[in-house]
Protein backbone atom coordinates (compact mmCIF):
# COMPACT_ATOMS: atom_id res chain seq x y z
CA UNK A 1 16.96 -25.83 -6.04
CA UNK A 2 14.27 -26.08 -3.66
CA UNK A 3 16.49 -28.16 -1.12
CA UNK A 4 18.76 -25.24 -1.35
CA UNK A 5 16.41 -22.80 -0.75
CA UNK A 6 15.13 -25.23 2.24
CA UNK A 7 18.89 -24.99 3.63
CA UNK A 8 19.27 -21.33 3.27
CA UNK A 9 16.11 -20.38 4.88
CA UNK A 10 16.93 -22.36 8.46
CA UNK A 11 20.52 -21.02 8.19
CA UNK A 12 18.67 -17.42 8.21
CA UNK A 13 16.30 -19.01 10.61
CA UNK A 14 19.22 -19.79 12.86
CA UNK A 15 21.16 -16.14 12.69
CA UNK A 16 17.70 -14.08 13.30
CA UNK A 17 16.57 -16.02 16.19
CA UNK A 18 19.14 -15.05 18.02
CA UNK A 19 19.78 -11.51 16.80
CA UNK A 20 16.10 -11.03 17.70
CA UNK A 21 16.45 -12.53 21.20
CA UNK A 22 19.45 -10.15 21.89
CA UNK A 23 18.38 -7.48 20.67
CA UNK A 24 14.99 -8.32 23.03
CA UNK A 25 17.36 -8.42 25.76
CA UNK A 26 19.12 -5.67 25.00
CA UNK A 27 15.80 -3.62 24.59
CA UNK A 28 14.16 -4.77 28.42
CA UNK A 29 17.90 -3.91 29.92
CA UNK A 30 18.59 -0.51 28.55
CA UNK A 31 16.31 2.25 30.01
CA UNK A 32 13.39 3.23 28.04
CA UNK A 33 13.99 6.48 25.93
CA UNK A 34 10.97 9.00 26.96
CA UNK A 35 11.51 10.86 23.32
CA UNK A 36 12.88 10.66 20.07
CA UNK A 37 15.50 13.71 19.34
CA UNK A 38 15.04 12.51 15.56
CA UNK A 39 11.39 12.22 15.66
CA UNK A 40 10.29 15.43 17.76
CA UNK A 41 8.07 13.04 19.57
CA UNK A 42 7.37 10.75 22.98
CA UNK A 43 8.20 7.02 22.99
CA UNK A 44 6.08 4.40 24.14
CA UNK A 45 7.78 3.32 27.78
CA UNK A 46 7.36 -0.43 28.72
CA UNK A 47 3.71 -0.87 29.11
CA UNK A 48 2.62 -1.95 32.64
CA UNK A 49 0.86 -5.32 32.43
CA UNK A 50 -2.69 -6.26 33.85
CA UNK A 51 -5.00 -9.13 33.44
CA UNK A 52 -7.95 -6.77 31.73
CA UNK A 53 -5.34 -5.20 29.48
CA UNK A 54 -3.88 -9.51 28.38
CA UNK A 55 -7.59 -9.87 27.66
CA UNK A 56 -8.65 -6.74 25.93
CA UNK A 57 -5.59 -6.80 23.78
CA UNK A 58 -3.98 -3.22 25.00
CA UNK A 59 -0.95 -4.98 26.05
CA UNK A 60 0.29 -6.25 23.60
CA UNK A 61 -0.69 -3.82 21.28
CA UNK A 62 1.36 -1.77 23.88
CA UNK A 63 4.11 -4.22 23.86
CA UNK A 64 4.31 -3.94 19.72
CA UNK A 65 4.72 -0.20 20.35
CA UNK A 66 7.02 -0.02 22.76
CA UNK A 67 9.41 -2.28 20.93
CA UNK A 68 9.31 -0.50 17.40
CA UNK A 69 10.00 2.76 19.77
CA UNK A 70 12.32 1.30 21.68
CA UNK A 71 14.47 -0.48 19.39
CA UNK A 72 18.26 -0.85 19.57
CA UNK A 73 19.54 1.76 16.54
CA UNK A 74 16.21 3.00 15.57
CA UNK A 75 17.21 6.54 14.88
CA UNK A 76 20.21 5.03 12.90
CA UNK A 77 17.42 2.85 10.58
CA UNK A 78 15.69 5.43 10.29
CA UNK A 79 18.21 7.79 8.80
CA UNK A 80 19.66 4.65 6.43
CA UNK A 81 15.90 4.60 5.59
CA UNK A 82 15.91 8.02 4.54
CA UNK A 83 19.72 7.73 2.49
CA UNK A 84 18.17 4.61 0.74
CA UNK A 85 15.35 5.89 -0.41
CA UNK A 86 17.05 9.09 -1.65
CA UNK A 87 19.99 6.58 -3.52
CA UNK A 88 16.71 4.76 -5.12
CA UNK A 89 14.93 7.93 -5.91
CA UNK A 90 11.84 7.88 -4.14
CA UNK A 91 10.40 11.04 -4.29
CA UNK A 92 8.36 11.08 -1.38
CA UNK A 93 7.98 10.01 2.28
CA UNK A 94 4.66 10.34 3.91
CA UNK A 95 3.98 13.74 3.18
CA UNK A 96 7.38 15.01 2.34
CA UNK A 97 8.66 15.44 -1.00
CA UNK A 98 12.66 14.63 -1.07
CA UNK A 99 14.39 17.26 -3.19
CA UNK A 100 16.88 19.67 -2.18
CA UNK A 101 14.67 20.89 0.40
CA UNK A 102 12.28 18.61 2.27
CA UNK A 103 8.51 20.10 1.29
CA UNK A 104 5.84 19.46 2.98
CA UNK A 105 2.57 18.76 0.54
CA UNK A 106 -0.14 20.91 0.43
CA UNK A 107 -3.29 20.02 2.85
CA UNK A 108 -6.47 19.43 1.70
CA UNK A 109 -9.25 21.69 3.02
CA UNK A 110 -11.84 20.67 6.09
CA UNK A 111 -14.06 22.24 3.61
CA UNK A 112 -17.28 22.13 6.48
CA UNK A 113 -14.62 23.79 9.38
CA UNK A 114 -13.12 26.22 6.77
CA UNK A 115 -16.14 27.24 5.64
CA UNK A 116 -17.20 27.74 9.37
CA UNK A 117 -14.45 29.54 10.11
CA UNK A 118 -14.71 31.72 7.25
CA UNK A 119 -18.18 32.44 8.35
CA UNK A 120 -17.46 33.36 11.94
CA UNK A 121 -14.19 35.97 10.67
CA UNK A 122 -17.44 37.94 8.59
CA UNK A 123 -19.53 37.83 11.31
CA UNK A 124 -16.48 38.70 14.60
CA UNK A 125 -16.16 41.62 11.46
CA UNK A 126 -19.72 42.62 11.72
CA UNK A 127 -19.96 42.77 15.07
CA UNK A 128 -17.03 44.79 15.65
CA UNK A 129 -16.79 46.88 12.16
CA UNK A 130 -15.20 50.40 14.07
CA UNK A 131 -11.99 48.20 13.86
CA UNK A 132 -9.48 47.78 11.53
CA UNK A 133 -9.12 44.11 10.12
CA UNK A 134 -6.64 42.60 8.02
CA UNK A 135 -6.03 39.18 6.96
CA UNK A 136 -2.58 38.25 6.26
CA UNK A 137 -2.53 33.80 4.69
CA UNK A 138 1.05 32.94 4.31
CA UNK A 139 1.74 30.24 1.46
CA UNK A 140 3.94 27.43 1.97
CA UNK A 141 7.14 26.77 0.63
CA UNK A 142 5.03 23.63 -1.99
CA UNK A 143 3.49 26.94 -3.71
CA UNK A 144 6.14 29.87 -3.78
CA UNK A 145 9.11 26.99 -4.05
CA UNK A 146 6.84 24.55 -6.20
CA UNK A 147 10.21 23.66 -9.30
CA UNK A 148 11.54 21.89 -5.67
CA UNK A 149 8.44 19.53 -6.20
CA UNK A 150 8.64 16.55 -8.24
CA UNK A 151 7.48 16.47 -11.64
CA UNK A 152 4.16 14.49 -11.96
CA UNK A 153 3.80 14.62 -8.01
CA UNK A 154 0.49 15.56 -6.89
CA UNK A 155 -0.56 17.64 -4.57
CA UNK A 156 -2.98 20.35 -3.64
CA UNK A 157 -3.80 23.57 -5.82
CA UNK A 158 -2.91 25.81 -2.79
CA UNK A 159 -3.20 28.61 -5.05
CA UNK A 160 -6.68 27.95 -5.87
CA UNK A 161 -7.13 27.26 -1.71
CA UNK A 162 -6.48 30.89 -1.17
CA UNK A 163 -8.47 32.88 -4.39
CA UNK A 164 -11.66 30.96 -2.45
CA UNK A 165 -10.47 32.03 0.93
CA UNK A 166 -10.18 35.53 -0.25
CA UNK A 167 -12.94 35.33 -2.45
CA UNK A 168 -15.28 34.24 0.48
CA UNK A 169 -14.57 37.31 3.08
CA UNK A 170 -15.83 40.16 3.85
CA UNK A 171 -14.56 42.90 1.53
CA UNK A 172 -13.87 45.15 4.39
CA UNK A 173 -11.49 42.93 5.59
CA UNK A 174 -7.85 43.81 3.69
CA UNK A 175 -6.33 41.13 2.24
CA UNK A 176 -2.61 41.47 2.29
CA UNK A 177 -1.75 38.88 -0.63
CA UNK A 178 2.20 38.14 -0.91
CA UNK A 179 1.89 35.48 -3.11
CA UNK A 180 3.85 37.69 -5.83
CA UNK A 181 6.15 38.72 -3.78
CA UNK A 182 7.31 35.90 -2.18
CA UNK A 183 7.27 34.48 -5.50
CA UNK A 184 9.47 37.27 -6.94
CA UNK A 185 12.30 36.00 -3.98
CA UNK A 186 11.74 31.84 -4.55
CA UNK A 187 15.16 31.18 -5.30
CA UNK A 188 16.25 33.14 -1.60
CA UNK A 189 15.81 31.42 1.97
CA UNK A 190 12.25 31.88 2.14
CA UNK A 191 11.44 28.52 3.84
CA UNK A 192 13.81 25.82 6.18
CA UNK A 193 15.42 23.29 4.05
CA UNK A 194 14.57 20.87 6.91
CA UNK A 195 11.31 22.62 8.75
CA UNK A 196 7.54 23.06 7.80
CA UNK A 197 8.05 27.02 9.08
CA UNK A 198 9.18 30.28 6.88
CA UNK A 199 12.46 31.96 7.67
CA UNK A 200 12.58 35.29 9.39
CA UNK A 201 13.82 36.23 5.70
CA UNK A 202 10.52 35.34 4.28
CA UNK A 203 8.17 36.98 7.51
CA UNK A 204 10.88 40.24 6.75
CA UNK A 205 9.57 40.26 3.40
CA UNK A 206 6.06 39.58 3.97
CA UNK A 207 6.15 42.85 6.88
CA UNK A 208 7.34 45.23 3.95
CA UNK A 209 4.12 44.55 2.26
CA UNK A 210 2.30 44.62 5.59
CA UNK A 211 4.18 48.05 6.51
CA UNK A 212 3.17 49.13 2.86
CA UNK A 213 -0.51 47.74 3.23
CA UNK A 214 -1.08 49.13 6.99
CA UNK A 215 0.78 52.37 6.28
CA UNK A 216 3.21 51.90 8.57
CA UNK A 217 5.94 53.39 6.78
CA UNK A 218 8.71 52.39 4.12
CA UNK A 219 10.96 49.43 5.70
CA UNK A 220 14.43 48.39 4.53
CA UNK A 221 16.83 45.29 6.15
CA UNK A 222 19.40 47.69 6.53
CA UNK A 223 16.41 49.02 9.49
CA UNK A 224 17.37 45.46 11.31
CA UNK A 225 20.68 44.19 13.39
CA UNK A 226 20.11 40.53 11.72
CA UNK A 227 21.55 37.35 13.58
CA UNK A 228 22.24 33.82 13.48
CA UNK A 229 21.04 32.71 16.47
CA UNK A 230 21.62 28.83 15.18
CA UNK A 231 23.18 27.10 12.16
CA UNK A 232 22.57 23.24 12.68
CA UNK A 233 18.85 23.77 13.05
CA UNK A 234 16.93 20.23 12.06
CA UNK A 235 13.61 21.02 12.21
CA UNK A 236 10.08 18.98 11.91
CA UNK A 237 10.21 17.54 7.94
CA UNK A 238 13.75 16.29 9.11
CA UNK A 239 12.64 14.60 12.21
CA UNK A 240 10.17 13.22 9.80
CA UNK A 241 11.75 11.36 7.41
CA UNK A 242 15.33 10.64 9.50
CA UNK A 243 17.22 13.22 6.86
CA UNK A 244 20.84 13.57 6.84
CA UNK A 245 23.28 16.06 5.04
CA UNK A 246 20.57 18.57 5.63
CA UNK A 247 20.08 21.52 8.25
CA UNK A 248 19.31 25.33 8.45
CA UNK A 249 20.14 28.38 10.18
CA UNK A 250 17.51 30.32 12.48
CA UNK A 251 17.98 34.26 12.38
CA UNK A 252 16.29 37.16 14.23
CA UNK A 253 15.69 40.67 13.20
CA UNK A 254 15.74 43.25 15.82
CA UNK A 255 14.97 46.68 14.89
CA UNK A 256 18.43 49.13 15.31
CA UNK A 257 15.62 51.62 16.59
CA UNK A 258 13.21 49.40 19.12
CA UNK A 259 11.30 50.04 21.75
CA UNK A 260 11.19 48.78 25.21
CA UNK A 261 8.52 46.53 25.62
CA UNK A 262 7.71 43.66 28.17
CA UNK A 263 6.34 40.60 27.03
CA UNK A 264 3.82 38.72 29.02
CA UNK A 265 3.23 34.60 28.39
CA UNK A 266 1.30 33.32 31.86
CA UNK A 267 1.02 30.10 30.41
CA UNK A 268 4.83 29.81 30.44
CA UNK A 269 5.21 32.02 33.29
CA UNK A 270 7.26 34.48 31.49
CA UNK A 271 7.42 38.05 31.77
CA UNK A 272 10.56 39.33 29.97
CA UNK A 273 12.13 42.23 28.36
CA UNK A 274 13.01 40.03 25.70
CA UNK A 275 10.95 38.40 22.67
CA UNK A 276 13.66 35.44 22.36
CA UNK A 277 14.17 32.18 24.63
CA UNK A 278 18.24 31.28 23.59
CA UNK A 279 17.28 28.25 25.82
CA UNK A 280 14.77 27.30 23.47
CA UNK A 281 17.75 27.27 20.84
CA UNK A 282 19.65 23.57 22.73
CA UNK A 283 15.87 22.17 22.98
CA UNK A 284 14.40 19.62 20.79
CA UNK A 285 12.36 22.77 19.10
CA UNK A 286 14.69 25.20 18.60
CA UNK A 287 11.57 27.29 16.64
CA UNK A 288 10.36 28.29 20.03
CA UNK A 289 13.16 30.66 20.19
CA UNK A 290 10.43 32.75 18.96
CA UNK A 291 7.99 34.34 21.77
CA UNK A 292 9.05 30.96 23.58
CA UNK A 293 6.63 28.90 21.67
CA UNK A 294 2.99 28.71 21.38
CA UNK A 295 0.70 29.90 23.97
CA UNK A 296 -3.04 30.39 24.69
CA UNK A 297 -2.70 34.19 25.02
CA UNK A 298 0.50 36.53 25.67
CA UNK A 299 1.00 40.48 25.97
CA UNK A 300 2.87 42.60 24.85
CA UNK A 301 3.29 46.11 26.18
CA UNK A 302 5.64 48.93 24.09
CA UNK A 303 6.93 52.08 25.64
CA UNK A 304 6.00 54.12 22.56
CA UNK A 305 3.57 56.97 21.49
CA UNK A 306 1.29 54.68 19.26
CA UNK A 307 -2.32 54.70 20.09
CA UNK A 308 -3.06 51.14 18.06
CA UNK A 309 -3.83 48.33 20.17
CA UNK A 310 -3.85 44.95 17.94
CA UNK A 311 -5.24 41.28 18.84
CA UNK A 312 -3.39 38.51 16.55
CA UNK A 313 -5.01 35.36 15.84
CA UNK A 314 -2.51 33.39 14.84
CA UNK A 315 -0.48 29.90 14.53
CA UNK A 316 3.05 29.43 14.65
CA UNK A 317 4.24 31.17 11.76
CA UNK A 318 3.16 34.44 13.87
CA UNK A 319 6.19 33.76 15.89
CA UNK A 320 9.10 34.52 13.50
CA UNK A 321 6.56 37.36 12.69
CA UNK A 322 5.37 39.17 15.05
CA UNK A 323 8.62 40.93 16.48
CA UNK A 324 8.79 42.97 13.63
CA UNK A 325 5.38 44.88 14.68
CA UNK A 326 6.76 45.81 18.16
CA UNK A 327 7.77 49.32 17.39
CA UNK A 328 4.55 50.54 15.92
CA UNK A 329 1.60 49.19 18.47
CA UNK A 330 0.89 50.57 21.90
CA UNK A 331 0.05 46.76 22.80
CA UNK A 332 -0.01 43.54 20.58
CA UNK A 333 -2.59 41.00 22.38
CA UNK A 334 -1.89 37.05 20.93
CA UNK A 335 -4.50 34.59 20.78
CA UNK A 336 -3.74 31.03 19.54
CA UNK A 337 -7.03 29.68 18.79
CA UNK A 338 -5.68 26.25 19.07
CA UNK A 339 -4.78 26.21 23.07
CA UNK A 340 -7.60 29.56 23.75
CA UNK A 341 -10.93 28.71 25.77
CA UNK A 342 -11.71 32.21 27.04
CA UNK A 343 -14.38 34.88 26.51
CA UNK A 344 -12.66 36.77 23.40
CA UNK A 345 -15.18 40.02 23.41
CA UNK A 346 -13.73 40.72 27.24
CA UNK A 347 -10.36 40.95 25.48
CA UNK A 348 -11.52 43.11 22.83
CA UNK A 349 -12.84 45.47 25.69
CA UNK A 350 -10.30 45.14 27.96
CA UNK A 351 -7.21 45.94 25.92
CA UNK A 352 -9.13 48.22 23.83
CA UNK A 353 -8.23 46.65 20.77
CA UNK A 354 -8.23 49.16 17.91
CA UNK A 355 -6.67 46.72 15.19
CA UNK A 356 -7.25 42.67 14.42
CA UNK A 357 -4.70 40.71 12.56
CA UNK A 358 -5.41 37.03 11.39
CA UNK A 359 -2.11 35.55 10.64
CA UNK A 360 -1.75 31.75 9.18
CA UNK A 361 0.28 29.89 6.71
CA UNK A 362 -1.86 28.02 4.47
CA UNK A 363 -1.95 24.39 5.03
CA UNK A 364 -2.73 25.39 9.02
CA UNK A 365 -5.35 27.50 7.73
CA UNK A 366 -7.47 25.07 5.30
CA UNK A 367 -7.41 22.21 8.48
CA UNK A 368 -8.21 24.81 11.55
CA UNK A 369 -10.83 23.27 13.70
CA UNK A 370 -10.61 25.80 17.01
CA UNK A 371 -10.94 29.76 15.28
CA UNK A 372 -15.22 29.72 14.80
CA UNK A 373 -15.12 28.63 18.47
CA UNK A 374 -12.96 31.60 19.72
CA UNK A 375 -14.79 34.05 17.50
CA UNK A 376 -18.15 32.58 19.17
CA UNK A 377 -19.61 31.17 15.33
């Protein structure tokens, strides 16, 4: 038995030696890939070699990098990866439940930053209390969609996350809470099967209890030309976890009675009579459709007879959102806290903000490091 064992072992021996050795070859001939499509993310390139780095052990820590990256039929292992582990049930990947959906757990707070942060929204409030202030936490699909999660997986009480949050701010602030109502459409398109982001479904929803909570007025879908701007749409989770079988459709709801408005991203040098990038649609984040991404700060300007001026703070799931507030602001001023390093009362003055949104989905929310900065804690 053990001679046998012996004999198979240099037979394997003898076919991986050279599979490895070609595939080595293969790897140094064929150009370096700069980013994974799959992935979302850049590749290690062939690391450049130096005596220091031999010594310090960079290179071939480098060199152990750049092959796993580089490897011949990675994005194909990586989807047979994701198939076998579905065939053997495994339930989760990283931080990715596998169900019908991909669902992204629920983070755990930075308790210290979140308490900071909570802090510095009471006291921004304070100091600015002639304004109107709303707070508007979107949950994520591991809450509103939670019979998609496991049974016996465990994961965060996001629930519980945002009673505290609301619990701990200023009363004057207006919480607009959606958690019912979102909950009342879970079995609808409220989240991307294949993305960590809500639908514009889900942000539609969410507005009609804005529009209700900010008296903006009674809004119905039939109010919107909806289209699908994209239907093979593999978002983040998917580039995750290699998933296959699985993809989405991205929408946008434009208002049958807009107004003009010009939209103003310097960081992307954009100035545009349009909300929407359709180039961002062929790209490897087709998301950015909305406002083209995230930026530091962006404008926008409406040809209307509103005299409210509003400043979001916000993270990505603004995007989808935000478009559905053009027709009822004078100006909508967008910070994102994450990528923002400038004086934030000159904005207040300058654009003579009359209105302050703070717009998050949860799990961004309970991990945000940058917002007491901005604010000035």
């Amino acid at each position: 038995m053990e001679k046998q064992k012996l004999i198979l072992s240099r037979l394997l021996m003898l076919v991986m030696i050279p599979i490895i050795v070609l595939t080595m070859i293969i790897n140094i001939v064929v150009p370096d890939k700069k980013i994974s499509e799959v992935e979302n993310r850049s590749l290690q390139s062939f690391p450049a070699f130096s005596v220091n780095s031999l010594l310090n052990g960079e290179f071939e820590k480098d060199m152990g990098n750049w092959f796993s990256d580089q490897f011949v039929g990675r994005n194909t292992l990586l989807h047979i990866k994701y198939i076998v582990n579905k065939m053997t049930g495994v339930k989760q990947m990283d931080n990715v439940f596998l169900s019908s959906s991909l669902i992204e757990q629920a983070s755990s707070a930075n308790a210290g930053q979140l308490s900071r942060n909570l802090d510095s929204i009471n006291s921004f409030y304070a100091s600015h209390a002639n304004l109107n202030f709303q707070f508007l936490l979107i949950p994520n699909a591991v809450s509103i969609q939670s019979d998609l999660v496991p049974k016996y997986a465990y994961t965060e009480d996001q629930n519980q996350q945002m009673d505290t949050i609301y619990g701990k701010l200023d009363q004057n602030i207006k919480n607009v809470d959606v958690r019912s109502v979102l909950k009342s459409h879970a079995d609808e398109y409220l989240y991307y099967k294949t993305d960590h982001h809500w639908t514009s479904l889900n942000a539609f929803y969410t507005f009609q209890e804005f529009a209700k909570a900010s008296d903006l007025g009674k809004v119905k879908k039939s109010d919107y030309n909806v289209y699908p701007v994209k239907t093979d749409f593999k978002g983040t989770l998917a580039n995750k976890t290699g998933s296959v079988g699985l993809k989405d459709t991205i929408e946008i709801y434009v208002p049958k009675e807009n107004s003009d408005y010009i939209y103003t991203n310097t960081a992307a040098s954009i100035k545009s009579r349009s909300l929407y990038s359709l180039e961002a649609l062929d790209s490897s984040n087709p998301y950015n459709v909305f406002l083209s991404g995230n930026a530091p700060y962006a404008k926008l300007e409406m040809n209307n007879d509103s005299q409210k001026h509003l400043l979001v703070f916000k993270d990505s799931y603004a995007n989808a959102f935000i478009p559905f507030l053009v027709p009822y602001y004078r100006t909508i001023t967008i910070v994102d806290p994450r990528y923002y390093f400038d004086d934030i009362e000159s904005v207040v003055t300058k654009e003579c903000i009359s209105d302050v949104l703070y717009l998050y989905n949860a799990n961004t929310f309970v991990q945000d490091t940058s917002l007491s900065d901005v604010l000035g804690e």
